[in-house]
Protein backbone atom coordinates (compact mmCIF):
# COMPACT_ATOMS: atom_id res chain seq x y z
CA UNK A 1 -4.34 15.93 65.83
CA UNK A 2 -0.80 15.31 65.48
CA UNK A 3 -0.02 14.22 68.94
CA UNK A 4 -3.25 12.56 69.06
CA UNK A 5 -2.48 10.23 66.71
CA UNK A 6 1.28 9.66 67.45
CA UNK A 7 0.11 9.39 70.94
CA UNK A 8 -1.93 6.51 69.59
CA UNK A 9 0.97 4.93 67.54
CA UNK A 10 2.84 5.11 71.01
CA UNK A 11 0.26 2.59 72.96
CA UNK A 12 0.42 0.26 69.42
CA UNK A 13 4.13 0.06 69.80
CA UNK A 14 4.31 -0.16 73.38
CA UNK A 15 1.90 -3.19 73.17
CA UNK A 16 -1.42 -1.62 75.30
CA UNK A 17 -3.06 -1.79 72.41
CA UNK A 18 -1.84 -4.80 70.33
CA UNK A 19 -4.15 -5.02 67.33
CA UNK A 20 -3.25 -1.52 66.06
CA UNK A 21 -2.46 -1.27 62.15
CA UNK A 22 0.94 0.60 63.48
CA UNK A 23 1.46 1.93 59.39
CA UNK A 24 -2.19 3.30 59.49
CA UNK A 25 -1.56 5.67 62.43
CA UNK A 26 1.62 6.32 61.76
CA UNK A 27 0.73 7.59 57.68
CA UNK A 28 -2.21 9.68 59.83
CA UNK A 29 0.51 11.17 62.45
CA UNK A 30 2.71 12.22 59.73
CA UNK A 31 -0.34 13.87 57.23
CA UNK A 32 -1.34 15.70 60.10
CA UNK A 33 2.25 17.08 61.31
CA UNK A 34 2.59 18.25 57.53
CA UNK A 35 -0.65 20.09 58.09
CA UNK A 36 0.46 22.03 60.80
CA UNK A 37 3.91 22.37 59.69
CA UNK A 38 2.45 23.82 56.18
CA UNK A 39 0.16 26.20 58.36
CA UNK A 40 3.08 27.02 60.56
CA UNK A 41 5.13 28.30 57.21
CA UNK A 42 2.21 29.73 56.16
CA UNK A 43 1.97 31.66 59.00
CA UNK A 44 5.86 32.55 59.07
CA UNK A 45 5.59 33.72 55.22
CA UNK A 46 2.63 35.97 56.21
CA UNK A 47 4.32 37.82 58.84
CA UNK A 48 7.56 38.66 56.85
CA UNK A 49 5.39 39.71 54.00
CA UNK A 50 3.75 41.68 56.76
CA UNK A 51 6.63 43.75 57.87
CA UNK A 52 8.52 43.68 54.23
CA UNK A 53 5.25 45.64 53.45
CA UNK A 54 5.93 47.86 56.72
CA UNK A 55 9.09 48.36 55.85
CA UNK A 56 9.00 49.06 52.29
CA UNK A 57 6.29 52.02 53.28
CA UNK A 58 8.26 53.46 55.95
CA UNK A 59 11.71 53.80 53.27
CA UNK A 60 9.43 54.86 50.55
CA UNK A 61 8.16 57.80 52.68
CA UNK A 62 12.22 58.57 53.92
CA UNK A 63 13.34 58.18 50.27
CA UNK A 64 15.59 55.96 50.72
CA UNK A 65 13.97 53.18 48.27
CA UNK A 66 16.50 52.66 45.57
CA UNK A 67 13.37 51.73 42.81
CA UNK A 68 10.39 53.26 43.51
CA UNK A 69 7.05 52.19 40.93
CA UNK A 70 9.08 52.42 37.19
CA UNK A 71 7.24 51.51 34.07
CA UNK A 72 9.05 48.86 32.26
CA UNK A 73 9.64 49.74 28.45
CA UNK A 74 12.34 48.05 26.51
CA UNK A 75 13.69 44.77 26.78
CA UNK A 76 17.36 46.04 28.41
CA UNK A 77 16.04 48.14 30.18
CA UNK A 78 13.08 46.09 31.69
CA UNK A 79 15.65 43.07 32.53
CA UNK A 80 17.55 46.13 34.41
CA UNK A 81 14.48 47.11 36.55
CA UNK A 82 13.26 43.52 36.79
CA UNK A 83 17.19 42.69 38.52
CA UNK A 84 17.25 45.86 40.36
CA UNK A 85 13.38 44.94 41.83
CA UNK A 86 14.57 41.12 42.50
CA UNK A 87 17.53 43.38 44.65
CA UNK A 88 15.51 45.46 46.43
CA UNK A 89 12.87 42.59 48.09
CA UNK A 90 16.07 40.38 48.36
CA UNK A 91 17.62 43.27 50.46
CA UNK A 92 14.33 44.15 52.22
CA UNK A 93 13.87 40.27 52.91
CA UNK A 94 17.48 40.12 54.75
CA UNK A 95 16.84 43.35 56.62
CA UNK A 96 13.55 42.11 58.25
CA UNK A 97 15.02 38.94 58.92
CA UNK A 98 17.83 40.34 60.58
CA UNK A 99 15.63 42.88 62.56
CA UNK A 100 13.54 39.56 63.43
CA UNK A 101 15.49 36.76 64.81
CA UNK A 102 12.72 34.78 66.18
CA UNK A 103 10.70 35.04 62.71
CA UNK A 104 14.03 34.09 61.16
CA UNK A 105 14.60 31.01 64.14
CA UNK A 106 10.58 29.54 63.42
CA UNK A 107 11.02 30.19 59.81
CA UNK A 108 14.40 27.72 59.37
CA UNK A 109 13.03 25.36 62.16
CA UNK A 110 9.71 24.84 60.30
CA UNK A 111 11.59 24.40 56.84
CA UNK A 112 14.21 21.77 58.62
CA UNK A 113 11.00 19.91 59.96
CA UNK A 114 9.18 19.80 56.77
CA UNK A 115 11.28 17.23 55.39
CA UNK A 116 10.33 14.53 57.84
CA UNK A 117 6.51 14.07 56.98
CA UNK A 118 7.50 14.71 53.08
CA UNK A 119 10.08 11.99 53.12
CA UNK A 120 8.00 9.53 55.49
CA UNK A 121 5.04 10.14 53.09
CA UNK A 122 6.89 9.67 50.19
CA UNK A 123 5.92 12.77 48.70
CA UNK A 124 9.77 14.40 48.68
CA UNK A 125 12.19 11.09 48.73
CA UNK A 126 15.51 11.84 50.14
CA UNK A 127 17.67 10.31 51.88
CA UNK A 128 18.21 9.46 55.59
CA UNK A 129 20.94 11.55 56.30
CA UNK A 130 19.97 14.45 54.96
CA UNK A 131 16.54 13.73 57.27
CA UNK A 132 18.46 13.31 60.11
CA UNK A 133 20.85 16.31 59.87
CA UNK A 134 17.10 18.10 58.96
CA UNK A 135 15.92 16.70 62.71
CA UNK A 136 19.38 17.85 64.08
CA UNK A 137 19.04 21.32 62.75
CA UNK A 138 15.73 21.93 64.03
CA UNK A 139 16.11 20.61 67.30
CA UNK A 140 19.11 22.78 68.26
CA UNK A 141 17.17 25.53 66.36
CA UNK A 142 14.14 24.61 69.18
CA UNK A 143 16.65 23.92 72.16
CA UNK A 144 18.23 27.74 71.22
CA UNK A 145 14.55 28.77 71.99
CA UNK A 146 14.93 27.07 75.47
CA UNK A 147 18.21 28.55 76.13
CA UNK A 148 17.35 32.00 75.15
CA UNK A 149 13.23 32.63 75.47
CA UNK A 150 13.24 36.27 73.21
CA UNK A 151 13.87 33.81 70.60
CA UNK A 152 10.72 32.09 70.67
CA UNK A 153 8.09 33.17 68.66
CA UNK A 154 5.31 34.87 70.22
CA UNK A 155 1.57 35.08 68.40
């Protein structure tokens, strides 16, 4: 719907179709590329909570977890676990990453892109450079998927 609609906003601006409301379609282009961009990262959280899950099973059954299922009693104790916990999905999160560089390459592309729609929506006001070094980022985040295909995402 996306490229529907900007496709629309293109013939409005290129004067085929002259009595477009130009801020109509283009508040309609940008909802919809949030909507896909929020189902993209959707999408890119499920799979690394996907394999964090894989993973955390397969070093449980090696042993090699550093906290396995603790009951939390006392408070300095409990802040302990709770820290050591935060540690170990911090550490699993980084290790699936790392074993995942297209995950990791969609994941930072989508988050660099979400700023656009939120700041042209004026739901997440920031400032044009920081949108523009946003754009930058994921379009040499996209063009490294050109360059080097493994990195692409597949479904």
């Amino acid at each position: 719907m996306y490229f529907a609609c900007d496709n629309i906003l293109w013939t409005g601006k290129v004067g085929l179709l002259s009595k477009l409301d130009q801020d109509k379609w283009s508040q309609r282009s940008f909802r919809y590329y949030l909507f896909a961009l929020i189902m993209n990262l959707s999408r890119d959280v499920y799979e690394i909570n996907l394999l964090m899950e894989r993973e955390y099973q397969n070093r449980r059954q090696k042993g090699s977890m550093v906290l396995e299922n603790g009951e939390i009693h006392d408070g300095n104790r409990s802040k302990e676990l709770i820290n050591l916990r935060i540690k170990n999905q911090l550490r699993l999160l980084c290790l699936v990453l790392r074993n995942n560089p297209p995950l990791l390459l969609d994941a930072l592309k989508n988050v660099c892109d979400i700023f656009i729609p939120l700041d042209k929506l004026g739901l997440y006001k920031t400032n044009s450079g920081f949108v523009g070094f946003c754009g930058l980022a994921s379009s040499i985040l996209s063009i490294l998927t050109i360059v080097y295909p493994w990195l692409k995402l597949k479904p």
